[in-house]
Protein backbone atom coordinates (compact mmCIF):
# COMPACT_ATOMS: atom_id res chain seq x y z
CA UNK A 1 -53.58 230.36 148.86
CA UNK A 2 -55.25 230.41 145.42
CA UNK A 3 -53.26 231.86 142.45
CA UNK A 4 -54.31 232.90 138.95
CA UNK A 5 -52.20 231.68 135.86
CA UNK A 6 -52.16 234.94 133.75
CA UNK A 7 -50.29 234.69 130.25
CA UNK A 8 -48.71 237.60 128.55
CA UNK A 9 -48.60 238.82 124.87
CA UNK A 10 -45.43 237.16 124.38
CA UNK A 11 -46.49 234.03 126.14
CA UNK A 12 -45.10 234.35 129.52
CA UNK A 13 -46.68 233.39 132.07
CA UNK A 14 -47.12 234.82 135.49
CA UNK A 15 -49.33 233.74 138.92
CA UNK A 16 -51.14 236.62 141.13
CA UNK A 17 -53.25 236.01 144.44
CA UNK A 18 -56.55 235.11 144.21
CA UNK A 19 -58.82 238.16 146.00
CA UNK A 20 -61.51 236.98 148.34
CA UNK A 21 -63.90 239.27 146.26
CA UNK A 22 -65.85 242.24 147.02
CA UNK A 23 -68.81 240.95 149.63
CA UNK A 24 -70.84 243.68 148.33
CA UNK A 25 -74.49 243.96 150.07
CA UNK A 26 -77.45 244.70 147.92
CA UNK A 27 -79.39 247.74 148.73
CA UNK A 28 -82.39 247.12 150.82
CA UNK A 29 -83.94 250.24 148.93
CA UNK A 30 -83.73 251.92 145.31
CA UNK A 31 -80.76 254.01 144.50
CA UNK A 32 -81.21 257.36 145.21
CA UNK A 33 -78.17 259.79 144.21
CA UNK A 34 -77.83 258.74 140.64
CA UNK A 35 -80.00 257.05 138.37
CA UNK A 36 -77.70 254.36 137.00
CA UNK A 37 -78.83 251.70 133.85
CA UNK A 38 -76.40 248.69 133.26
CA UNK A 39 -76.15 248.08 129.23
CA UNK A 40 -76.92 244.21 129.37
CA UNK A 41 -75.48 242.15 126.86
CA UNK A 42 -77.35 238.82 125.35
CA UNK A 43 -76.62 235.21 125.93
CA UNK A 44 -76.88 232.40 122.46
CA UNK A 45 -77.52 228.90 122.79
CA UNK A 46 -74.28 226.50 123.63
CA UNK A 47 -75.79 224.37 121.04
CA UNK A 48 -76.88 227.02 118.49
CA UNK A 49 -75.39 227.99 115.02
CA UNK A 50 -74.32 231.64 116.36
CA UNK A 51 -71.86 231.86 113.92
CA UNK A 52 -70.93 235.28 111.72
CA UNK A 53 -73.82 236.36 109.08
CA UNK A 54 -76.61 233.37 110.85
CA UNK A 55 -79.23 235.30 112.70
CA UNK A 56 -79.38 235.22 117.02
CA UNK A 57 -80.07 232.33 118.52
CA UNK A 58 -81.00 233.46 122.31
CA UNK A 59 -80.66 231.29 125.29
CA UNK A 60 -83.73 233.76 126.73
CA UNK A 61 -83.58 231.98 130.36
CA UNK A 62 -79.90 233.11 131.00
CA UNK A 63 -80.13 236.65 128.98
CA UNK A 64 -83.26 237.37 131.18
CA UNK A 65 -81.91 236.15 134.35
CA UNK A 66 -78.88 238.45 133.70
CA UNK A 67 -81.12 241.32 133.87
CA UNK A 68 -83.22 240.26 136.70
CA UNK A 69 -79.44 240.23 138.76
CA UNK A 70 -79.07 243.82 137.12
CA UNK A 71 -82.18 245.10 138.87
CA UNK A 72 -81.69 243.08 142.66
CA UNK A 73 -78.62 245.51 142.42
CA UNK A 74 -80.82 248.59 142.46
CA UNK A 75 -79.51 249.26 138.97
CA UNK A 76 -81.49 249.75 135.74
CA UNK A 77 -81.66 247.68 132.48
CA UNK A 78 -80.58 249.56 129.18
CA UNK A 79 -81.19 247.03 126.66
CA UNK A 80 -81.00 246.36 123.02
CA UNK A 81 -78.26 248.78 122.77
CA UNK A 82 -74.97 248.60 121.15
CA UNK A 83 -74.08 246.13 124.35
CA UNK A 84 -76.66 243.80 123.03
CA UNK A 85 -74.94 244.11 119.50
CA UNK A 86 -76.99 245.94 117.91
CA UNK A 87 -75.11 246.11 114.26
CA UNK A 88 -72.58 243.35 115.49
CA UNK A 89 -74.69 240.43 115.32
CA UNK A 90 -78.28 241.25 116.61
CA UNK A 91 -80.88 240.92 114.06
CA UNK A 92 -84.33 242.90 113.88
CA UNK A 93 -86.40 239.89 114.95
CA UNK A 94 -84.62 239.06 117.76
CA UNK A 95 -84.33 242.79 118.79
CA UNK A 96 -88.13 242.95 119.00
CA UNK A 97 -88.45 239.83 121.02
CA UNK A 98 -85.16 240.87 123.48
CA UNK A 99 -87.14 244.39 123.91
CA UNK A 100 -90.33 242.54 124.49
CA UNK A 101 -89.44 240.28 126.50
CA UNK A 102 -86.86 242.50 128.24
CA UNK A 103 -89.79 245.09 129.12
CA UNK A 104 -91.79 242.11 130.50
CA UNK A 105 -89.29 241.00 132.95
CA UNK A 106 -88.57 244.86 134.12
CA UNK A 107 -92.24 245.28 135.20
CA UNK A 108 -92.11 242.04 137.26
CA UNK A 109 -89.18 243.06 139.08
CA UNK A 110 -90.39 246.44 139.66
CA UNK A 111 -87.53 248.12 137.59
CA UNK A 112 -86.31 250.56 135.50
CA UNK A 113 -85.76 249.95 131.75
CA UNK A 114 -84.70 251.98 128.95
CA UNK A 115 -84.39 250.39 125.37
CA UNK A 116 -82.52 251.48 121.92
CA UNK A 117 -84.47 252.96 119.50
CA UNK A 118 -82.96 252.74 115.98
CA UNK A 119 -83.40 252.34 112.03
CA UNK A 120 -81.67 249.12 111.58
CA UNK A 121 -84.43 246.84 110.48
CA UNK A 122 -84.25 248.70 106.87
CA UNK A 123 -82.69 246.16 104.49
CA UNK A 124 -81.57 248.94 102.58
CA UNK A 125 -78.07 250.85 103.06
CA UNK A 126 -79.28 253.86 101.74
CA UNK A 127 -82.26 255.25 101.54
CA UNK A 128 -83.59 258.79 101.93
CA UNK A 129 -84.36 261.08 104.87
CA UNK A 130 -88.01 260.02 104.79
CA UNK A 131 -87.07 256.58 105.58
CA UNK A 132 -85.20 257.13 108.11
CA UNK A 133 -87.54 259.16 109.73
CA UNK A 134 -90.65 256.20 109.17
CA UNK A 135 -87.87 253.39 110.07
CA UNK A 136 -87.46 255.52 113.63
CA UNK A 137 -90.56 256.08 114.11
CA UNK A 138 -91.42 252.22 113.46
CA UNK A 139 -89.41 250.91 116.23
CA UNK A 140 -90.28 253.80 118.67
CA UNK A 141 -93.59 253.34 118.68
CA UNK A 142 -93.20 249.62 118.93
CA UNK A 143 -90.98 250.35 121.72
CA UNK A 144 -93.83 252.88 123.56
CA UNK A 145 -96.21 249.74 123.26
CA UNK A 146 -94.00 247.63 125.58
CA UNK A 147 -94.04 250.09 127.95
CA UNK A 148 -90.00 250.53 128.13
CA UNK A 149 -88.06 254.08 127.78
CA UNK A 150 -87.02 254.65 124.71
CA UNK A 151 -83.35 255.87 123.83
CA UNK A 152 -83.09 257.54 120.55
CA UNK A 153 -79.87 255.63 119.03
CA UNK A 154 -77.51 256.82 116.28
CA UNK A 155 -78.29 255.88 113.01
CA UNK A 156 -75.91 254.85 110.26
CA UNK A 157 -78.72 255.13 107.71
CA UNK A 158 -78.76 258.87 108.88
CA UNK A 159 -75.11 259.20 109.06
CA UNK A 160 -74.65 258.09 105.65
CA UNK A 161 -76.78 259.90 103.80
CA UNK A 162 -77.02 263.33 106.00
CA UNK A 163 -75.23 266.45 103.84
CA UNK A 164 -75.29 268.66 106.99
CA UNK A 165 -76.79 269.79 110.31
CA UNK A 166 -80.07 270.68 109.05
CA UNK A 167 -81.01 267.25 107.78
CA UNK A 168 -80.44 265.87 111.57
CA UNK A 169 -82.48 268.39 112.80
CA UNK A 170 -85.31 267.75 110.48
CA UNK A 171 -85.64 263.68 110.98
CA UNK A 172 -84.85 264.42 115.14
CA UNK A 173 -87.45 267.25 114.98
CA UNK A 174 -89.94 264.78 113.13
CA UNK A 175 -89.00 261.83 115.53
CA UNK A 176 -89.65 263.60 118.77
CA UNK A 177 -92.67 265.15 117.72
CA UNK A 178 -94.19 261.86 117.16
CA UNK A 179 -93.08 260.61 120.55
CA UNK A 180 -96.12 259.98 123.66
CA UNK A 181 -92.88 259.28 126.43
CA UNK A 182 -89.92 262.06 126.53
CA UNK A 183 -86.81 260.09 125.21
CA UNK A 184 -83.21 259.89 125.96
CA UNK A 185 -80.82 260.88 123.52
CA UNK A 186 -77.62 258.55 122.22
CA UNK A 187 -74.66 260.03 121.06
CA UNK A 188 -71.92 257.65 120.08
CA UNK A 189 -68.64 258.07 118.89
CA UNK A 190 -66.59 256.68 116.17
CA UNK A 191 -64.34 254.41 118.53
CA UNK A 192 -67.90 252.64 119.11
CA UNK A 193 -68.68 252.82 115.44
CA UNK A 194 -66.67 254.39 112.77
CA UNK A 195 -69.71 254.26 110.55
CA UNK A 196 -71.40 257.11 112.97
CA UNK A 197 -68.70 259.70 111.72
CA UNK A 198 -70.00 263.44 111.62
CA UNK A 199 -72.81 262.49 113.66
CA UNK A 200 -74.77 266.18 113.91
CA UNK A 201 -73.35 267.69 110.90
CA UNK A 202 -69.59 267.68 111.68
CA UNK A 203 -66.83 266.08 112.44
CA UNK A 204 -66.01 268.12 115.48
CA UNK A 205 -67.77 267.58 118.50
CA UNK A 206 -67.89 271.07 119.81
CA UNK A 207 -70.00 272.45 116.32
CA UNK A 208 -71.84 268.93 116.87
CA UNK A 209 -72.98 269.77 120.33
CA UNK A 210 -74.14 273.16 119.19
CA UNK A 211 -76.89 271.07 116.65
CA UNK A 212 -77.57 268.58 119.75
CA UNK A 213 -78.33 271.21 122.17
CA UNK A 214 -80.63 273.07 119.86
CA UNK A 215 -82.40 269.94 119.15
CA UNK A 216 -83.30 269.50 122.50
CA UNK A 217 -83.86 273.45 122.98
CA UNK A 218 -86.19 272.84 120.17
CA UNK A 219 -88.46 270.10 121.88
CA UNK A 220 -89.39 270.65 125.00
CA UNK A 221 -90.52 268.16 127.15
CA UNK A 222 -89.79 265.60 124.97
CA UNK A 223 -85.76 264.87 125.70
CA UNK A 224 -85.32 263.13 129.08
CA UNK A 225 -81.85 262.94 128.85
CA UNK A 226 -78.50 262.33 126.89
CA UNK A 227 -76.30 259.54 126.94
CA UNK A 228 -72.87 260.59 125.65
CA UNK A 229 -69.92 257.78 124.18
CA UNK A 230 -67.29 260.13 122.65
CA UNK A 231 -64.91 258.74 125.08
CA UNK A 232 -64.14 262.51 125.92
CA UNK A 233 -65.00 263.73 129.31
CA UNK A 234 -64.31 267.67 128.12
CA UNK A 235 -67.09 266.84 125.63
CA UNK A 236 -69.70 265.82 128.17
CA UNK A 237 -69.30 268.26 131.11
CA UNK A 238 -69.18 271.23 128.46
CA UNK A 239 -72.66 269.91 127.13
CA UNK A 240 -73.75 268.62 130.60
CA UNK A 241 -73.67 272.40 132.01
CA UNK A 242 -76.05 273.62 128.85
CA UNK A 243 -78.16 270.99 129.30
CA UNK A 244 -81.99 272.59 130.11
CA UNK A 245 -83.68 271.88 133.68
CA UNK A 246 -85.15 268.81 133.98
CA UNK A 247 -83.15 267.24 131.01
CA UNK A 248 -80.20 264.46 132.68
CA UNK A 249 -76.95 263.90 131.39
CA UNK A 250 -76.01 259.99 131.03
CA UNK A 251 -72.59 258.91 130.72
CA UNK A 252 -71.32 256.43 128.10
CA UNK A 253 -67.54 257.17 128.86
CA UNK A 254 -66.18 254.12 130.00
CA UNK A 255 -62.90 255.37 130.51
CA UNK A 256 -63.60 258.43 132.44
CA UNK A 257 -66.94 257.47 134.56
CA UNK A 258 -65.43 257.44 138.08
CA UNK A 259 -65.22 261.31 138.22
CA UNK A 260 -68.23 262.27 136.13
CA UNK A 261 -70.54 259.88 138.24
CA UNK A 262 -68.71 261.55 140.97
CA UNK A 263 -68.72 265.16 140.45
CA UNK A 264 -68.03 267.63 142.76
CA UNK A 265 -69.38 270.57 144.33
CA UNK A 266 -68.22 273.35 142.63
CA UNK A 267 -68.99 274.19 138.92
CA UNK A 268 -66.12 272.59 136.55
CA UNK A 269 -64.48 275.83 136.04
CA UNK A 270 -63.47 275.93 140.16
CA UNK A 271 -65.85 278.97 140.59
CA UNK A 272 -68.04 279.02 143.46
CA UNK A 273 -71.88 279.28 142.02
CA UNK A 274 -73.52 282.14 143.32
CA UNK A 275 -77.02 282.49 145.09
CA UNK A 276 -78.71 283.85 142.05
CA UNK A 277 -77.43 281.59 139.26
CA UNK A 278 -78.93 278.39 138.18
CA UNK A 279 -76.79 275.88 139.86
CA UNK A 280 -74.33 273.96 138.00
CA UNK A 281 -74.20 270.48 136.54
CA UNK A 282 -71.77 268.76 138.87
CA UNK A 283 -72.63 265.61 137.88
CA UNK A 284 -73.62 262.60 135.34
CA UNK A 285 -75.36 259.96 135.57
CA UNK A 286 -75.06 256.52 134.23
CA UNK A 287 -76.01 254.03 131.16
CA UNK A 288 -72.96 252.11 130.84
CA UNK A 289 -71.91 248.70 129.50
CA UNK A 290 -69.00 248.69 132.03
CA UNK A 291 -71.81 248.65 134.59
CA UNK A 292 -73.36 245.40 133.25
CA UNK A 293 -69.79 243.93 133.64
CA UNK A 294 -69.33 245.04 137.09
CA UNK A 295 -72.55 245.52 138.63
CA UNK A 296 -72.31 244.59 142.93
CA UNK A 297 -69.38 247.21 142.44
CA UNK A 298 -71.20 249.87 140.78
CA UNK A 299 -74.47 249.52 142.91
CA UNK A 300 -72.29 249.09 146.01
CA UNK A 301 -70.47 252.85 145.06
CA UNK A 302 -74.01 253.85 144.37
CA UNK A 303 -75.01 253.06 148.33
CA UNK A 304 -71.94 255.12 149.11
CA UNK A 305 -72.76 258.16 147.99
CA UNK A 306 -76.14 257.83 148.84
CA UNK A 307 -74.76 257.75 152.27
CA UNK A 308 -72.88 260.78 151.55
CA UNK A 309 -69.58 259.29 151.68
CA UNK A 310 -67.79 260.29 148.62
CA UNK A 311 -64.34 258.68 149.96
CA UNK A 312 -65.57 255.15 149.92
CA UNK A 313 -67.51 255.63 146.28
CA UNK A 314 -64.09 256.48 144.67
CA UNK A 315 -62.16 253.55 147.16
CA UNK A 316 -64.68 251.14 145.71
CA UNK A 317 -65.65 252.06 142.13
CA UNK A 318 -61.87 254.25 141.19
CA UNK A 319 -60.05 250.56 140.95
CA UNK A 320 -62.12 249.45 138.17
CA UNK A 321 -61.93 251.97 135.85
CA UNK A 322 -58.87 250.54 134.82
CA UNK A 323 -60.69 247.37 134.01
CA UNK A 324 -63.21 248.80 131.89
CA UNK A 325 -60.49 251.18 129.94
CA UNK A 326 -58.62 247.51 129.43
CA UNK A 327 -62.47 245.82 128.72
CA UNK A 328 -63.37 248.92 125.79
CA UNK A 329 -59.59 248.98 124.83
CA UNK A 330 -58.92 249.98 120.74
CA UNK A 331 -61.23 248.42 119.16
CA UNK A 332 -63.31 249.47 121.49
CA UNK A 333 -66.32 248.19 119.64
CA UNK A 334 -65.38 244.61 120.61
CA UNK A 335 -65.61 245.56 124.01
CA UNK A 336 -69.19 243.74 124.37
CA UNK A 337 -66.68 240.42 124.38
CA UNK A 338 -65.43 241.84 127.54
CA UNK A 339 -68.61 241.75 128.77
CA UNK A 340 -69.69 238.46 128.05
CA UNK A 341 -66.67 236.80 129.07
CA UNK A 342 -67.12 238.37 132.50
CA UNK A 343 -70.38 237.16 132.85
CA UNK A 344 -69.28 233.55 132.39
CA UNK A 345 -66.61 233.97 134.83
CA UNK A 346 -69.36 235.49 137.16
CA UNK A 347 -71.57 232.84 136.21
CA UNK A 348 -74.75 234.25 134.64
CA UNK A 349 -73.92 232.47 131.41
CA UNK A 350 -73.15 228.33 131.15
CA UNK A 351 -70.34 228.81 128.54
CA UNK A 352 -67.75 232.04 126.57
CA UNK A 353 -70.05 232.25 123.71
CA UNK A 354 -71.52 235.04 121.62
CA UNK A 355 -74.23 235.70 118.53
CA UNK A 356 -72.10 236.12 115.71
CA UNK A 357 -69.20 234.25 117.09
CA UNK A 358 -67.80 237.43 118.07
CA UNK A 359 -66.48 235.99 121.21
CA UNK A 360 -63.45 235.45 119.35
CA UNK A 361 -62.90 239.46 118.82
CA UNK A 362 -60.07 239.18 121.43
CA UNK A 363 -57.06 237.56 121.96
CA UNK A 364 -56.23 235.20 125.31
CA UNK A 365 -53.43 237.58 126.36
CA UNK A 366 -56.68 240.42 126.22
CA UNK A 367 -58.78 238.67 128.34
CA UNK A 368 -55.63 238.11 131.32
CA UNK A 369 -55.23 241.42 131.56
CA UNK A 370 -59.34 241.10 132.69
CA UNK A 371 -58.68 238.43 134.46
CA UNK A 372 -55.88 240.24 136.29
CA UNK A 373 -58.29 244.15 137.07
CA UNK A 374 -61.15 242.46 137.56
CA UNK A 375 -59.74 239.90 140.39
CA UNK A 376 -57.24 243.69 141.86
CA UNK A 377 -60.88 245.60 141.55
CA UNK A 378 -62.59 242.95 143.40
CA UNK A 379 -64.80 242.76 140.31
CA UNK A 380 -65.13 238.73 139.89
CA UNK A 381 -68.66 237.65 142.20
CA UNK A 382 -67.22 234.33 143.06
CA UNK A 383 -63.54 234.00 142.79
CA UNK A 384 -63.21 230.31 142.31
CA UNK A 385 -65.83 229.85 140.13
CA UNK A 386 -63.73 232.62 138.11
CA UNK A 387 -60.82 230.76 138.39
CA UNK A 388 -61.71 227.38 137.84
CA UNK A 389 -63.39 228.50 134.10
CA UNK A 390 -60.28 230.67 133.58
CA UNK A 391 -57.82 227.72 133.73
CA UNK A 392 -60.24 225.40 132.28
CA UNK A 393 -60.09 228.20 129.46
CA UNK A 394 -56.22 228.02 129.20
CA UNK A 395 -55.98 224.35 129.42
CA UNK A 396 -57.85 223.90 126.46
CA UNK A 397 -56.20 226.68 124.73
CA UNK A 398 -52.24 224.90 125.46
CA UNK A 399 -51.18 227.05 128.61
CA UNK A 400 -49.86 224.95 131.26
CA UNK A 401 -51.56 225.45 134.15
């Protein structure tokens, strides 16, 4: 029997079974019941300088690989998203080549990819509305060219200069008229990045949906959907049901997604919906980072309820939402180290490293406890693989193994 060597914040240490792992089929057809994007993270150079403040140095064959394993899940690509560390490390020339390139690989694998969409290239910390509105439409356009969806990100240029709700109406207003493709809509909340605070014009997310929704009332056509991060399911079902036909609700809540993926079939209130009224929103679906750390799990509850069996979606996908709560854990914006340390246990990348160093965001104790839920929620892809670069991990860190 194989055993993990898990080590505790005191520096105990402890030994649990190794799982088999999950033996999870990919789907011999697209996912149909949800439509479901994996936020991918990116990959440096082993031999690179990706240390703090030096700009991304890409190892492009494993970053792109990673994405090409996203899609022979039946799952989408969201890319060059906060996953990708975008303001943690990412800089605006190697954003344009990762979107590029990303968009390139997604048409020769036949899949779906959405890309972020932001005013981060500006050297400048504060500028005026006008910029923001030019810096926008700068990377939109560039991101229309590549032929990828683009996902309207939150801007801290916008955030910090924005005296109320009418000034994010007037730069989203002047944004999506200039858009040719309908775009989706990112709402992220401060545990993601405290810089975003009063995103919409207040500080409060129920006055905040209010400017959202009329935003998107206020376009038509030109909102796909809206991927909400407040960490808050109340938040998303109340804006989910207000959403207008045609317009999809994405969930960023990586502590909550098992039951908003999952839904149900009556309307959130426990009323039945009657004959005449327009049928509720019972349901979100996904662009998550969790899913990029946990893909042949997510895909594999996917298939499940597109067979209609609702029991084995929340047997399968209900154990690792524990993971991902431990993964995006306070502060949750180093949760993208979560993420790339599961993808070299998995595999998909030849060593623990990350632009910007920031593979040091979290402490060894941290990453046990993801050792520990991914290995319960049958989350590692090839268990002694996982295990051998786990110990190999502690060894070199002092812990007896």
């Amino acid at each position: 029997m194989s055993t993990l060597r898990l080590l505790a914040a005191d520096g105990s240490v402890t030994d649990a079974e190794l799982n088999a792992g999950g033996a999870f089929a990919r789907p011999a057809s697209a996912l149909q019941s949800r439509v479901a994007y994996a936020a991918a993270h990116v990959v440096p150079k082993t031999h690179a300088d990706n240390t703090p403040g030096q700009p991304a140095d890409i190892d492009w064959d494993s970053t792109l690989a990673f994405r090409r394993n996203v899609y022979s899940w039946g799952l989408g690509v969201a890319d060059a998203m906060d996953t990708a560390q975008r303001n943690m490390g990412l800089d605006a020339a190697a954003t344009r080549e990762l979107i590029a390139r990303s968009a390139e690989v997604a048409r020769e694998e036949g899949g779906s990819v959405v890309v972020g969409v932001n005013t981060d290239h500006l050297a400048e910390t504060h500028v005026s509305l006008e910029q923001v509105i030019d810096a926008y439409k700068e990377q939109l356009h560039f991101t229309e060219e590549q032929g990828a969806g683009p996902v309207l990100m939150a801007s801290r240029h916008l955030a910090r200069i924005a005296t109320g709700a009418d000034d994010y109406r007037r730069v989203y207003r002047s944004v999506l008229e200039s858009a040719t493709v309908p775009v989706v809509l990112h709402w992220l909340g401060t545990a993601f990045d405290p810089e975003l605070a009063g995103y919409f014009g207040a500080e409060d997310w129920q006055t905040a949906s209010e400017v959202l929704l009329e935003v998107i009332g206020e376009n038509p056509g030109k909102v796909a959907g809206v991927k909400m991060s407040l960490l808050n399911a109340e938040s998303e079902i109340a804006v989910r049901e207000r959403l207008p036909e045609g317009v999809r609700m994405f969930t960023g809540d990586d502590f909550n997604y098992v039951s908003l993926i999952g839904g149900s079939s009556v309307i959130e209130s426990g009323s039945e919906a009657s004959a005449t009224e327009r049928p509720a929103r019972i349901y979100s679906d996904a662009l998550l980072g969790a899913f990029a750390a946990i893909t042949p799990v997510a895909s594999a509850a996917i298939q499940a309820l597109d067979a209609g069996d609702h029991e084995s979606y929340l047997r399968i996908l209900g154990p690792t939402e524990e993971l991902s709560r431990q993964v995006f854990a306070a502060p949750t914006f180093y949760y993208k180290t979560g993420v790339a340390f599961l993808s070299w246990l998995n595999g998909h990348q030849p060593a623990f490293q990350m632009v910007g160093g920031l593979h040091s965001a979290r402490s060894l104790p941290h990453l046990s406890r993801i050792v520990e839920l991914a290995n319960a929620s049958l989350a590692l892809e090839d268990p002694e693989l996982a295990r051998e670069r786990w110990h190999g991990m502690l060894r070199l860190d002092g812990v007896d193994v």
